[in-house]
C-alpha atoms as a PDB file:
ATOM      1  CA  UNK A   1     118.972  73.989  92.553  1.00  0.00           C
ATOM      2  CA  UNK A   2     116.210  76.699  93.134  1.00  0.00           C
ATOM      3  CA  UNK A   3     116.954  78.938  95.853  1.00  0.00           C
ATOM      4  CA  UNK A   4     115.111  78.752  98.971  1.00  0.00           C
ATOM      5  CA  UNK A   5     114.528  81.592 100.176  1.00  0.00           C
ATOM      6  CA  UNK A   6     113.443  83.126  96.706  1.00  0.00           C
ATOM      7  CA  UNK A   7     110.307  80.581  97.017  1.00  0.00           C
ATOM      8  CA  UNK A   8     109.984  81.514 100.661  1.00  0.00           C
ATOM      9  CA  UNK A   9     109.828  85.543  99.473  1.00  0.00           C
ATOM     10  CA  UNK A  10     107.273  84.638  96.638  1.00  0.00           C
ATOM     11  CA  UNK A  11     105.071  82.630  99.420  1.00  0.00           C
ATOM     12  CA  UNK A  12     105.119  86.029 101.200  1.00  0.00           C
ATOM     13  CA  UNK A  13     104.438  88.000  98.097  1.00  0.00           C
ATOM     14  CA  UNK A  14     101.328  85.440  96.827  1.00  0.00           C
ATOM     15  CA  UNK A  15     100.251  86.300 100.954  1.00  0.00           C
ATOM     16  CA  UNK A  16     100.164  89.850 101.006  1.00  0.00           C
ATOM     17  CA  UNK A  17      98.713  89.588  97.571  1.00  0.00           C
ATOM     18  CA  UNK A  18      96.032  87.648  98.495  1.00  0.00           C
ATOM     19  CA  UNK A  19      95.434  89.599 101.385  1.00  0.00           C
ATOM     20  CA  UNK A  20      95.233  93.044  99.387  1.00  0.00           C
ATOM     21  CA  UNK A  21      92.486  91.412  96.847  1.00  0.00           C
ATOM     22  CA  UNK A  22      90.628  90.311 100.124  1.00  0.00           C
ATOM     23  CA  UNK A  23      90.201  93.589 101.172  1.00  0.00           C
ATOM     24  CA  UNK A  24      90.309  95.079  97.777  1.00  0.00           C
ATOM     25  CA  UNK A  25      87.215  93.100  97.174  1.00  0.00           C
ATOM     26  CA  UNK A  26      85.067  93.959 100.186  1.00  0.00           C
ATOM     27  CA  UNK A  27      85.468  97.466 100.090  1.00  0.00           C
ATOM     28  CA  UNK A  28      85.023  98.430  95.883  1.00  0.00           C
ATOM     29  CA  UNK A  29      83.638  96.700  92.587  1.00  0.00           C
ATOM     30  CA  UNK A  30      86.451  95.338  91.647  1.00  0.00           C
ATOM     31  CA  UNK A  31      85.362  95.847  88.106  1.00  0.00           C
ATOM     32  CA  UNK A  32      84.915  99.385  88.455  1.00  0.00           C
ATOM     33  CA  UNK A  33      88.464 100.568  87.151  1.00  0.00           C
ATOM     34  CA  UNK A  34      90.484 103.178  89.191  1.00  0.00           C
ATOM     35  CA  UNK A  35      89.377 106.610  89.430  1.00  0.00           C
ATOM     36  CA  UNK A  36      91.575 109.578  89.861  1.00  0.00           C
ATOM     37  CA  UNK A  37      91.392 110.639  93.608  1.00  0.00           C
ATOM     38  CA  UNK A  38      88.961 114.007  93.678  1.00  0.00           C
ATOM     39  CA  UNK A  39      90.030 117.404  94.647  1.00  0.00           C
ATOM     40  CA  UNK A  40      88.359 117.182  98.377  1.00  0.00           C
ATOM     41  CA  UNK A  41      90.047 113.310  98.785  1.00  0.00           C
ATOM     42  CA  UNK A  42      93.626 114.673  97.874  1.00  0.00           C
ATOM     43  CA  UNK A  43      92.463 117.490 100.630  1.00  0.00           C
ATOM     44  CA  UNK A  44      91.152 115.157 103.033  1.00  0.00           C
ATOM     45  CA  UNK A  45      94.746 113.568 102.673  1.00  0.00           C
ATOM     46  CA  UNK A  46      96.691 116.278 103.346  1.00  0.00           C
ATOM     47  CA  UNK A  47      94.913 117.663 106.390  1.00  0.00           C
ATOM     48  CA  UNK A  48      95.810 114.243 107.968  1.00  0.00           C
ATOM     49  CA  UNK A  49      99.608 114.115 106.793  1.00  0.00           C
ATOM     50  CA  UNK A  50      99.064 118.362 108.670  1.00  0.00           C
ATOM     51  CA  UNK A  51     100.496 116.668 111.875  1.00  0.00           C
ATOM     52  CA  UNK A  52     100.848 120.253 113.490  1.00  0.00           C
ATOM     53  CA  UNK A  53      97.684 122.080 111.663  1.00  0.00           C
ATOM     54  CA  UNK A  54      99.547 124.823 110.313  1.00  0.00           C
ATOM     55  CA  UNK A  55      98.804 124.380 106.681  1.00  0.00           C
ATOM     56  CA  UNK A  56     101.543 122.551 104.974  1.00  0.00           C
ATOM     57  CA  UNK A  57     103.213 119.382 105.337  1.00  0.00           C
ATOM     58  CA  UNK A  58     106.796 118.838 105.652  1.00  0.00           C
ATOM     59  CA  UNK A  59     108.431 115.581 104.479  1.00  0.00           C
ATOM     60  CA  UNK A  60     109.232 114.303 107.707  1.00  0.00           C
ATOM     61  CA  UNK A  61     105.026 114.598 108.234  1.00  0.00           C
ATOM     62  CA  UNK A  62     104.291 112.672 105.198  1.00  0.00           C
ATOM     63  CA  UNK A  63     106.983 110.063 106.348  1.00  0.00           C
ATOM     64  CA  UNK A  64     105.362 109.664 109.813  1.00  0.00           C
ATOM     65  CA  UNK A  65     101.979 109.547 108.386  1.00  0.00           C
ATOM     66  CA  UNK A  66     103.617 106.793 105.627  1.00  0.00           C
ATOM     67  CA  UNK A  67     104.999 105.110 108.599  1.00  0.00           C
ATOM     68  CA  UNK A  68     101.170 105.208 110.447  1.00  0.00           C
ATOM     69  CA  UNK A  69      99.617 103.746 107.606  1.00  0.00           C
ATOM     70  CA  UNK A  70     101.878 100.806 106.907  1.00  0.00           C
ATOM     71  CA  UNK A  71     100.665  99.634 110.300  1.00  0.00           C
ATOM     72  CA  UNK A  72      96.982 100.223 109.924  1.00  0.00           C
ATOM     73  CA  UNK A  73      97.117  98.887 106.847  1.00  0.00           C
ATOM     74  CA  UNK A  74      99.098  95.910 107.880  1.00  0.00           C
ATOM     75  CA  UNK A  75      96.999  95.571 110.792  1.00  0.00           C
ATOM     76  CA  UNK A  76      93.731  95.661 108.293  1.00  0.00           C
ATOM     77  CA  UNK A  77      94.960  93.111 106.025  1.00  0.00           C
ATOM     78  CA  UNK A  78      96.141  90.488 108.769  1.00  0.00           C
ATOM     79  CA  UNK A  79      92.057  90.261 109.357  1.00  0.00           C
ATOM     80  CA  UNK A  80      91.447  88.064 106.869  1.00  0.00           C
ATOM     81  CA  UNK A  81      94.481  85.868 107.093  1.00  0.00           C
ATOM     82  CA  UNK A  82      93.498  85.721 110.703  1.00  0.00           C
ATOM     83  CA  UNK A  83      89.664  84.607 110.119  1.00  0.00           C
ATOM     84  CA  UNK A  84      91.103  82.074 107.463  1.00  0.00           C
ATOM     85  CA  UNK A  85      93.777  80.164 108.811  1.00  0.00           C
ATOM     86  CA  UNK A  86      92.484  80.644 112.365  1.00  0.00           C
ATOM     87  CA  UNK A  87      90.790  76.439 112.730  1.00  0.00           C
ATOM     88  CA  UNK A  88      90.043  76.849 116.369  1.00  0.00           C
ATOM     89  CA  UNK A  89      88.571  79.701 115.886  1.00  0.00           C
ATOM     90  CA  UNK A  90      90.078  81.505 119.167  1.00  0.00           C
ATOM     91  CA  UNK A  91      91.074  84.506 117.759  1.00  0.00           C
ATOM     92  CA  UNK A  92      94.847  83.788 117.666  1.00  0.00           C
ATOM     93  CA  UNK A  93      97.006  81.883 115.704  1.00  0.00           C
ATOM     94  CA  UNK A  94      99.406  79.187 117.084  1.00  0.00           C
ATOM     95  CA  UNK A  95     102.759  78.087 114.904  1.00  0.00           C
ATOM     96  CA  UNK A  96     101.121  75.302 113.339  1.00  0.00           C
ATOM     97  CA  UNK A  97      97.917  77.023 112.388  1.00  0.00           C
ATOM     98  CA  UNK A  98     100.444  79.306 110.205  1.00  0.00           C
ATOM     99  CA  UNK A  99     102.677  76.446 109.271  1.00  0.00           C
ATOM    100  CA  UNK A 100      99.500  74.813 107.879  1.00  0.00           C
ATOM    101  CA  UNK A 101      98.207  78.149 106.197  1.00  0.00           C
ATOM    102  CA  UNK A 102     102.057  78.634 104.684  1.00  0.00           C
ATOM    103  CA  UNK A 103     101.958  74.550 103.195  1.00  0.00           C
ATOM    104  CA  UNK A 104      98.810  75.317 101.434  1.00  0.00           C
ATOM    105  CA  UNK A 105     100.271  78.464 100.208  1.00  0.00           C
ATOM    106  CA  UNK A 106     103.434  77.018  99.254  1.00  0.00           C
ATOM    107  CA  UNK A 107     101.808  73.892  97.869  1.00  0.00           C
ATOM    108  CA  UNK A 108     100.223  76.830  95.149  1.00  0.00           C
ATOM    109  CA  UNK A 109     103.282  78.158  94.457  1.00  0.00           C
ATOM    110  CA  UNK A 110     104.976  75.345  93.686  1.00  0.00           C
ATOM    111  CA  UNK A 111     102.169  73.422  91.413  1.00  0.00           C
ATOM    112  CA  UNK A 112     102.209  76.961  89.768  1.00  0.00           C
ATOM    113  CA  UNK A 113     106.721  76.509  88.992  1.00  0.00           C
ATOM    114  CA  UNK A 114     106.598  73.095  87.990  1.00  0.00           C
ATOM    115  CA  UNK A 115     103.412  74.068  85.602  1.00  0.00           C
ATOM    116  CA  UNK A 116     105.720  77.123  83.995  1.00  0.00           C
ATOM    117  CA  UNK A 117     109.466  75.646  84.307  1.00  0.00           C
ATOM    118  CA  UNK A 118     107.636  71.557  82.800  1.00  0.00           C
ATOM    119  CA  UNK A 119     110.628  69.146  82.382  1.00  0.00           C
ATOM    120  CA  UNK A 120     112.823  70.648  85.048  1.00  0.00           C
ATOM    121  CA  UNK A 121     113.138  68.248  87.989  1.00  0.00           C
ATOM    122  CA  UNK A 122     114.011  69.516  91.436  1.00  0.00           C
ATOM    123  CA  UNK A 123     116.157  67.447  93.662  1.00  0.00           C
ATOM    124  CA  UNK A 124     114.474  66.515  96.794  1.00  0.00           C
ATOM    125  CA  UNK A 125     117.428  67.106  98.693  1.00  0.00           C
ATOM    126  CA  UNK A 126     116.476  70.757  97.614  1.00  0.00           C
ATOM    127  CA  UNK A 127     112.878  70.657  98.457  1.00  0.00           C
ATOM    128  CA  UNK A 128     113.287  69.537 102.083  1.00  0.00           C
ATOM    129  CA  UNK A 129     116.526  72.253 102.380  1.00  0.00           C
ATOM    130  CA  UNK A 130     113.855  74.886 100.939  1.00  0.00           C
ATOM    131  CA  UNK A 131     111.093  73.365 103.667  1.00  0.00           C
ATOM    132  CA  UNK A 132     113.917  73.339 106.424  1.00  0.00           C
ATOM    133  CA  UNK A 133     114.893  76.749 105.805  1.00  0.00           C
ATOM    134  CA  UNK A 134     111.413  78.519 105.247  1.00  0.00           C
ATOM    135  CA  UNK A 135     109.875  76.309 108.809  1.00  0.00           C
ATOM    136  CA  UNK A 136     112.882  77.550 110.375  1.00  0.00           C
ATOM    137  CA  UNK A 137     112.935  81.022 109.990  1.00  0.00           C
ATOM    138  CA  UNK A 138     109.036  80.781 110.585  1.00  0.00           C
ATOM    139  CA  UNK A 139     109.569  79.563 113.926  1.00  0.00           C
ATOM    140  CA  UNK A 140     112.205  82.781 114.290  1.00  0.00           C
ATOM    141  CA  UNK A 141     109.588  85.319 113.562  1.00  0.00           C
ATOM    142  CA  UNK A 142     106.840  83.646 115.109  1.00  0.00           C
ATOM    143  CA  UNK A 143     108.878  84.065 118.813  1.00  0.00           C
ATOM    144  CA  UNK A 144     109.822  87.075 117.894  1.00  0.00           C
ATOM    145  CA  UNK A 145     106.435  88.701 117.385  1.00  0.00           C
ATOM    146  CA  UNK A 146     104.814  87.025 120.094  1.00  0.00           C
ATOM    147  CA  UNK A 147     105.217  89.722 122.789  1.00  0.00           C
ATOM    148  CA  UNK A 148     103.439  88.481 125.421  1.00  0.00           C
ATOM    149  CA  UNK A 149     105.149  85.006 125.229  1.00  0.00           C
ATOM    150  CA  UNK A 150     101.839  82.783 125.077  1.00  0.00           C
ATOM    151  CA  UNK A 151     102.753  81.131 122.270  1.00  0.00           C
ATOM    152  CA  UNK A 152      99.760  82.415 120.043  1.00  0.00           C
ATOM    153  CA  UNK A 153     100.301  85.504 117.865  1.00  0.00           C
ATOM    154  CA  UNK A 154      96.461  87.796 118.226  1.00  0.00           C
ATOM    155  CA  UNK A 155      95.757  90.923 115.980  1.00  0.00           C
ATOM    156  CA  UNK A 156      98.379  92.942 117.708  1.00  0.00           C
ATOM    157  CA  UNK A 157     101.223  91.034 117.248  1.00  0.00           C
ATOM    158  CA  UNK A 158     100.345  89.228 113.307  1.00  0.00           C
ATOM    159  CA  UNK A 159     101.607  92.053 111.774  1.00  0.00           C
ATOM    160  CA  UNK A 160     105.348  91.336 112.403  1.00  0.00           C
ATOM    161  CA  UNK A 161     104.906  87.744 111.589  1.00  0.00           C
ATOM    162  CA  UNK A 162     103.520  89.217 107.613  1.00  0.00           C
ATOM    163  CA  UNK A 163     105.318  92.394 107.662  1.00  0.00           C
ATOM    164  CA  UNK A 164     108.717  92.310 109.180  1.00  0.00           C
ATOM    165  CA  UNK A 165     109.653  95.626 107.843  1.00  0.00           C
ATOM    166  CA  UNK A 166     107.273  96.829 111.224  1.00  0.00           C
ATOM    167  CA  UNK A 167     109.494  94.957 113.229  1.00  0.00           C
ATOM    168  CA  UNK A 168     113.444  96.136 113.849  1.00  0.00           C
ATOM    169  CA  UNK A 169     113.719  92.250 114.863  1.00  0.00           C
ATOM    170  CA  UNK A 170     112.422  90.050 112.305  1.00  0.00           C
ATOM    171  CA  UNK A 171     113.027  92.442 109.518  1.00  0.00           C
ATOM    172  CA  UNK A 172     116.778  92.347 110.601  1.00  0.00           C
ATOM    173  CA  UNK A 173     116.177  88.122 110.442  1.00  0.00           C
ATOM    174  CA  UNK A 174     114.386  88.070 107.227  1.00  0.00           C
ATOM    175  CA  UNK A 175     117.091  90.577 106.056  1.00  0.00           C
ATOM    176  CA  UNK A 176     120.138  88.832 106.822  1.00  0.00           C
ATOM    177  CA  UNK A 177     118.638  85.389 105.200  1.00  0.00           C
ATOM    178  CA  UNK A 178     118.099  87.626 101.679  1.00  0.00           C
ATOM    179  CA  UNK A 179     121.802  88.976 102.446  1.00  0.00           C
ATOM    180  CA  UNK A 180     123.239  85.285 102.836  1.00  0.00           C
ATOM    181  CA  UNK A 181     121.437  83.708 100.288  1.00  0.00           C
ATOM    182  CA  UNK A 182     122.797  86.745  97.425  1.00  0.00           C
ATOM    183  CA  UNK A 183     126.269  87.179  98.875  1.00  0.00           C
ATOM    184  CA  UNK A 184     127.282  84.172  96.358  1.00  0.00           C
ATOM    185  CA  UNK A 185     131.077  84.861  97.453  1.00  0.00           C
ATOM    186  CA  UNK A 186     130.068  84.759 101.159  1.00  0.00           C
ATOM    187  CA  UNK A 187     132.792  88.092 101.713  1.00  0.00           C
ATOM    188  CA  UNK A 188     129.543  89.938 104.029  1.00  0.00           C
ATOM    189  CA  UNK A 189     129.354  92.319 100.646  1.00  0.00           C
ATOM    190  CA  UNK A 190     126.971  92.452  97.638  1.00  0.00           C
ATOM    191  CA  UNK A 191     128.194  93.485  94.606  1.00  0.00           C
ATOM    192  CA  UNK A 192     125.288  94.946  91.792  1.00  0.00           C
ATOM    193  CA  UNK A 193     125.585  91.530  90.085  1.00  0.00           C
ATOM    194  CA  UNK A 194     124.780  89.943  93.476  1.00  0.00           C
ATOM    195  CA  UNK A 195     122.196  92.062  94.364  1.00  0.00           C
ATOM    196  CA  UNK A 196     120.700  91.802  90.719  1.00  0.00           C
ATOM    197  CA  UNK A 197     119.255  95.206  90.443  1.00  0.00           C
ATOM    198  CA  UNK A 198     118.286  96.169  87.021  1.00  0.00           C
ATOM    199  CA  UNK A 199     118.153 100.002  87.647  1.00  0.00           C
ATOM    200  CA  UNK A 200     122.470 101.354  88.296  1.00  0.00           C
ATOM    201  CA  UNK A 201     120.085 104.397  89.883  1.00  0.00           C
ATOM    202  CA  UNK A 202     118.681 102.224  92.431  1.00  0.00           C
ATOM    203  CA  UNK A 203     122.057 100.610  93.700  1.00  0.00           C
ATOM    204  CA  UNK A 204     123.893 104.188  93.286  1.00  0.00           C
ATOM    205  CA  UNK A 205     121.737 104.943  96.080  1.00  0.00           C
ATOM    206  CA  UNK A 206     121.350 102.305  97.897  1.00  0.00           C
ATOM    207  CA  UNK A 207     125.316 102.186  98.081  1.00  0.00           C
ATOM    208  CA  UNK A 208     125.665 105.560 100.667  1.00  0.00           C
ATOM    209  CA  UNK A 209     129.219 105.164 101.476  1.00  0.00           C
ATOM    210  CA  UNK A 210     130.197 104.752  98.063  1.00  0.00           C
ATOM    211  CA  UNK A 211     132.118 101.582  98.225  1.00  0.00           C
ATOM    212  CA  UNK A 212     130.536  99.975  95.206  1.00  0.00           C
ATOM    213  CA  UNK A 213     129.069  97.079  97.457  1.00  0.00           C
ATOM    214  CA  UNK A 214     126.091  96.789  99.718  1.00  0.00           C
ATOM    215  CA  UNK A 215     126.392  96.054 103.262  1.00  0.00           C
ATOM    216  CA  UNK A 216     123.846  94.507 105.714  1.00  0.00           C
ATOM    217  CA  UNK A 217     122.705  97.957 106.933  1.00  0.00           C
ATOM    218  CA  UNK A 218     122.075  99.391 103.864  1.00  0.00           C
ATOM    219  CA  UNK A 219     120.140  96.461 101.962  1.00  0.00           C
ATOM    220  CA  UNK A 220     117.969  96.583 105.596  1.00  0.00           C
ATOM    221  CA  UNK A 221     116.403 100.100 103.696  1.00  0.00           C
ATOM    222  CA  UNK A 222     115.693  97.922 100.699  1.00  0.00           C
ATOM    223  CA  UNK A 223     114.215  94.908 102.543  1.00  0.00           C
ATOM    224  CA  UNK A 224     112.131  97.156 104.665  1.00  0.00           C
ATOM    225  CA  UNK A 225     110.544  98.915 101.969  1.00  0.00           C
ATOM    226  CA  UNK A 226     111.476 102.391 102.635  1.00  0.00           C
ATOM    227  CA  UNK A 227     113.530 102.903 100.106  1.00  0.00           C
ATOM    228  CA  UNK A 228     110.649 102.638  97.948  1.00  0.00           C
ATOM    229  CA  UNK A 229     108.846 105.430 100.001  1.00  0.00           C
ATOM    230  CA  UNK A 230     111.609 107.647 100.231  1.00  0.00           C
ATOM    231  CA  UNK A 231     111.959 107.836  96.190  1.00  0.00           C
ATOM    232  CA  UNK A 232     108.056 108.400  96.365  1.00  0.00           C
ATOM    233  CA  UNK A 233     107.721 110.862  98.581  1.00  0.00           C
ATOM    234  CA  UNK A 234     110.636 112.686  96.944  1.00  0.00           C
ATOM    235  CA  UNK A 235     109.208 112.150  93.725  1.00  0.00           C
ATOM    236  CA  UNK A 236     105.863 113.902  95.499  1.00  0.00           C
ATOM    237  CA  UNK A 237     107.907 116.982  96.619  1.00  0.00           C
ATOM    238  CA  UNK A 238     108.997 117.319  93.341  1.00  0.00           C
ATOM    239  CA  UNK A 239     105.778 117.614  91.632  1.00  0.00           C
ATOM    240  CA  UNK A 240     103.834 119.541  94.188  1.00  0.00           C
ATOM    241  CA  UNK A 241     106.454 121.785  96.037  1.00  0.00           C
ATOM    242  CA  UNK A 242     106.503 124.463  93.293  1.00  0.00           C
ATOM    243  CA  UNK A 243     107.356 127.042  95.878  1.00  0.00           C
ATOM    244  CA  UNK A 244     110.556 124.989  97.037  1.00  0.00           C
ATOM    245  CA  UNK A 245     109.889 126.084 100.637  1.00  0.00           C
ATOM    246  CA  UNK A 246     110.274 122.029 101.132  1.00  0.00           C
ATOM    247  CA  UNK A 247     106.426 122.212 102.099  1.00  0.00           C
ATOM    248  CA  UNK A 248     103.466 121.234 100.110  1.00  0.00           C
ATOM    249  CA  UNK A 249     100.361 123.415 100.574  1.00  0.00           C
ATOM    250  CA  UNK A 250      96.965 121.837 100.192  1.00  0.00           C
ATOM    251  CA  UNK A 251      96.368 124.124  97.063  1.00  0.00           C
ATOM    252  CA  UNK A 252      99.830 122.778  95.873  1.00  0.00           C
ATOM    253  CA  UNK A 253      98.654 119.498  96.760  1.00  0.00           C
ATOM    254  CA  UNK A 254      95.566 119.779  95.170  1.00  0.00           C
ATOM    255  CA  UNK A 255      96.780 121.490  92.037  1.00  0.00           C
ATOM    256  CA  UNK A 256      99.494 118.229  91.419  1.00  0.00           C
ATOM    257  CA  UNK A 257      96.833 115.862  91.494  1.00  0.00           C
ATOM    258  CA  UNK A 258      96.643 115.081  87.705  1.00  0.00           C
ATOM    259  CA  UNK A 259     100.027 115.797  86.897  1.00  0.00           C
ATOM    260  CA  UNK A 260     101.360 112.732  89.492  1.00  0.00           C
ATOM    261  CA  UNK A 261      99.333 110.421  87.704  1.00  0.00           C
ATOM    262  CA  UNK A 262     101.700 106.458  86.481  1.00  0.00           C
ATOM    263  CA  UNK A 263     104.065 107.851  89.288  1.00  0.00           C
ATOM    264  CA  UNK A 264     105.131 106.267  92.251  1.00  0.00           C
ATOM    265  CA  UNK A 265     104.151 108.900  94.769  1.00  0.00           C
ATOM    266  CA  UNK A 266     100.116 109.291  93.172  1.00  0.00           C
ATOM    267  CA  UNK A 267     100.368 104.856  93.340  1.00  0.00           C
ATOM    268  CA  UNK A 268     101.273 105.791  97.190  1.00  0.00           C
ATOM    269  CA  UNK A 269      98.507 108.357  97.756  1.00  0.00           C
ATOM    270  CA  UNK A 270      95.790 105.520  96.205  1.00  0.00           C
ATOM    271  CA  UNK A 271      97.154 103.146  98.839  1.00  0.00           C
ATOM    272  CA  UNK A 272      96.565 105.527 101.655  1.00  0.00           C
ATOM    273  CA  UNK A 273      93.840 107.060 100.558  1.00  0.00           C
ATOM    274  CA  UNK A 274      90.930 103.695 101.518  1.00  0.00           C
ATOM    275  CA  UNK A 275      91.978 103.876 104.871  1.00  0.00           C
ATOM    276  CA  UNK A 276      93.030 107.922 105.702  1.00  0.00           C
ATOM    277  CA  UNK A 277      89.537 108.138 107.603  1.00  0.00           C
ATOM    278  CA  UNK A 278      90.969 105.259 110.117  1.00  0.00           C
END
């Protein structure tokens, strides 16, 4: 039986993706390849992470500014998901404009699995769990990032319907469906097994009480994304503290441009950089 909620992540993921090239196409050639980010762009970058103006950023600046970003960007890419699935075209989006947008989206994905995985059959008693569970928890988020209660989700409030991790709410809903659906045992603990992380690094960390299991809380930093961000941004002190004062200079900033590129952190100061002038 194919797990529901792992089709309801990838209609997410094929979302946000298609999102991303959205923007990604009206704003560069998209068959002009990456260029490393010049000397007065990594600058530019760092004066804005300079909450305070006095030269050098600390990491709990670059964290705000990370934070900042994810919700400008977020904010950016709900734009074209709003002009697309928007039919009435009244600038908001009612629960079965989205459930509409999500079938079609879904309806991809799955043409897509039965077109890799030809010959296996899927019980329908599984599709209409997986279409149960996925409307449900749609209907969850939808209420919950409707603020003002008029039962249409504008600009403002899109954001935590695509990107729970903005949300303390719906990413603790979409959290605790990942947590059920691994916790194969059902004893409120994930093992590494259960969790299926490749890296033992990753779940080392993730695991901060040292129990050897994963609780609720801590797969919530996982879910949300920040985990991800934290390992950058340490990997970008790293690089370009070379003072170890635990600030980064512009110079220093400047002068680790080339030697962060294929890392995590540089892959973070791309995403940023697009939108730093916003």
């Amino acid at each position: 039986m194919r797990c529901s909620f792992g089709t309801y992540l990838a209609l997410l993921f094929l979302l946000l993706l298609h999102q991303c090239l959205l923007i990604q196409c009206q704003e560069e050639d998209v068959d002009t390849p990456l260029e490393p980010l010049t000397d007065q762009q990594i600058r530019n970058l760092h004066g804005k992470f300079d909450e305070d103006a006095d030269g050098k950023v600390s990491l709990a600046e670059t964290r705000a500014y990370s934070k900042k970003m994810s919700r400008i960007m977020a904010t950016k890419d709900v734009q074209s998901t709003l002009a697309e699935a928007d039919t009435d075209k009244d600038g908001k989006l009612s629960l079965p404009e989205l459930q509409t947008f999500f079938h079609d989206l879904h309806d991809g994905i799955t043409e897509r699995e039965e077109d890799e995985q030809e010959g296996t059959e899927v019980a329908p008693q599984a599709r209409q769990m997986e279409s149960h569970v996925s409307k449900l928890l749609d209907s969850k988020k939808f209420k919950l990032a409707d603020k003002n209660g008029d039962g249409e989700l504008d600009l403002s409030e899109l954001p935590a319907m695509f990107n729970p991790e903005l949300h303390d709410q719906n990413l603790a809903l979409v959290s605790g469906q990942v947590f059920k659906e691994k916790d194969a045992d059902g004893d409120g603990l994930l093992t590494q097994k259960e969790f299926s992380v490749d890296e033992d690094a990753d779940f080392q960390k993730l695991d901060m009480d040292g129990s050897g299991t994963i609780d609720k809380q801590e797969l919530l930093l996982w879910d949300s994304g920040q985990y991800h961000i934290e390992v950058s941004l340490a990997k970008l002190f790293e690089v370009a503290d070379t003072d170890g004062d635990a600030h980064i200079t512009a110079d220093e900033l400047s002068a680790a441009n080339l030697g962060m590129h294929n890392t995590a952190a540089y892959e973070l100061l791309e995403s940023w950089h697009p939108h730093h002038e916003l």
